[in-house]
Protein backbone atom coordinates (compact mmCIF):
# COMPACT_ATOMS: atom_id res chain seq x y z
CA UNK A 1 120.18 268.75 111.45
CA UNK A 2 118.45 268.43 114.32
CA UNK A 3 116.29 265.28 115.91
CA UNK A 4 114.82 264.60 118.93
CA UNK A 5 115.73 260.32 120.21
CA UNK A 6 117.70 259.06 122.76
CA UNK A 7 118.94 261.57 125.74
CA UNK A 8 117.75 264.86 125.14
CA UNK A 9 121.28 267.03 125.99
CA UNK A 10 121.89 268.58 122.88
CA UNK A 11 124.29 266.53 121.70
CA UNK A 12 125.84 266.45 117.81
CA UNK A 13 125.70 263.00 116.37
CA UNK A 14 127.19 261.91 113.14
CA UNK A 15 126.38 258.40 111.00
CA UNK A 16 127.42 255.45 113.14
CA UNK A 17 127.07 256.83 116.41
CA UNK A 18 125.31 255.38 119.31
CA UNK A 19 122.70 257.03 120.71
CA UNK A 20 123.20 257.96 124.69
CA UNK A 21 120.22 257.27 126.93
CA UNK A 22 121.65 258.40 130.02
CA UNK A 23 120.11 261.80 130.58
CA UNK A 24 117.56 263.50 132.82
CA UNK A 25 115.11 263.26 129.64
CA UNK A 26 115.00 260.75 126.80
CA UNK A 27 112.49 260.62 123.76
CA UNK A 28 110.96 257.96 124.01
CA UNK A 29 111.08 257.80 127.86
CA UNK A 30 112.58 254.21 127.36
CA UNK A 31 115.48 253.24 125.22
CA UNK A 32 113.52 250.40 122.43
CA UNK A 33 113.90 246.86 123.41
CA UNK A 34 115.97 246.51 119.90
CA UNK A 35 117.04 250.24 119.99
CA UNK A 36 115.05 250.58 116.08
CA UNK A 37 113.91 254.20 115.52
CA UNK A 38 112.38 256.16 113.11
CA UNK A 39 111.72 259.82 113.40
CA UNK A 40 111.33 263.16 111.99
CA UNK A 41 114.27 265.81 112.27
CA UNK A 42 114.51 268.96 110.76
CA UNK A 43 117.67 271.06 108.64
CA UNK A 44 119.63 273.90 110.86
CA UNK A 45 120.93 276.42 109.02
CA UNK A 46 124.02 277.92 110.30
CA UNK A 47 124.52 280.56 107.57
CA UNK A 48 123.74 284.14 109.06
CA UNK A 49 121.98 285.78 106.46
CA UNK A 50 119.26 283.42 106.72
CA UNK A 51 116.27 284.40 109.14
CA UNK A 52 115.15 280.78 109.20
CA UNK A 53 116.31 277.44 108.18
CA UNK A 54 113.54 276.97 105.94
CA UNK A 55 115.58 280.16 104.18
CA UNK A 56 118.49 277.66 102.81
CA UNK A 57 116.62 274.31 102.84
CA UNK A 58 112.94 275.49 100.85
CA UNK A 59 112.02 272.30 99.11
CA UNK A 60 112.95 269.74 101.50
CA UNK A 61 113.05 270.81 105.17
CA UNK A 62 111.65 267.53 106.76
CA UNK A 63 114.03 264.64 107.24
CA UNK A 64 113.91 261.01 108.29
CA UNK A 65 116.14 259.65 111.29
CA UNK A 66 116.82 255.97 111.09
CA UNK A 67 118.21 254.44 114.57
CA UNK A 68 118.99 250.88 114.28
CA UNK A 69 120.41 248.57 117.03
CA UNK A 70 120.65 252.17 119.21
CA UNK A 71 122.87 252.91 116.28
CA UNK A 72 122.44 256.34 113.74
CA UNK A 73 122.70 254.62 110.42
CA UNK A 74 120.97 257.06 107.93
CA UNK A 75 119.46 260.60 107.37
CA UNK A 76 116.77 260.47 104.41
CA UNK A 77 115.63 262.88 102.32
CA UNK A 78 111.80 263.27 102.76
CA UNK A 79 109.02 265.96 102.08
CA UNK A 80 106.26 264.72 104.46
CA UNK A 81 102.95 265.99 104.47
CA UNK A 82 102.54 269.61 106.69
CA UNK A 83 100.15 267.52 109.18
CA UNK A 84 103.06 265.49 110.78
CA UNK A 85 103.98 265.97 114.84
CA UNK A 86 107.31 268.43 114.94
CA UNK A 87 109.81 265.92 115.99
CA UNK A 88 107.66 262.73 115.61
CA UNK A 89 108.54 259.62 116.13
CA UNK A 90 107.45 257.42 113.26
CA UNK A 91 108.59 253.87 114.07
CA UNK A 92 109.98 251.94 117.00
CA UNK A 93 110.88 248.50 118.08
């Protein structure tokens, strides 16, 4: 799954870890006074045969990030309407 918070450096994060800010770019610019996030992410397919990830993941492609206390707590299910930002970021504080 891929998301776009915290240091941009292409990174693979997995429930319970903290996000890393330290990095030439960061989304948003600033790490949130109490490090709460919400944002879109999207599947990744790793299976060959597919030409897209959309190939594997039809009905649900969209997902929710939730960042809490700078911390990756939870991936959420979501079909969100097509007019959402790629990568959005929904919620912060």
């Amino acid at each position: 799954m891929g998301f776009r918070v915290g240091a941009l450096t292409n990174h693979s994060y997995k429930i319970g870890d903290t996000l890393l800010w330290d990095g030439p770019v960061c989304r948003p610019e600033v790490k949130p006074p109490a490090g709460n996030i919400r944002s879109i992410g999207y599947f990744n397919c790793d299976n060959l045969r597919c030409s897209t990830w959309s190939d594997c993941f039809p009905d649900v492609q969209q997902v929710v990030v939730v960042v809490e206390n700078n911390v990756l707590v939870a991936v959420e299910l979501h079909k969100l309407l097509d007019e959402v930002e790629q990568f959005q970021i929904l919620e912060v504080s």
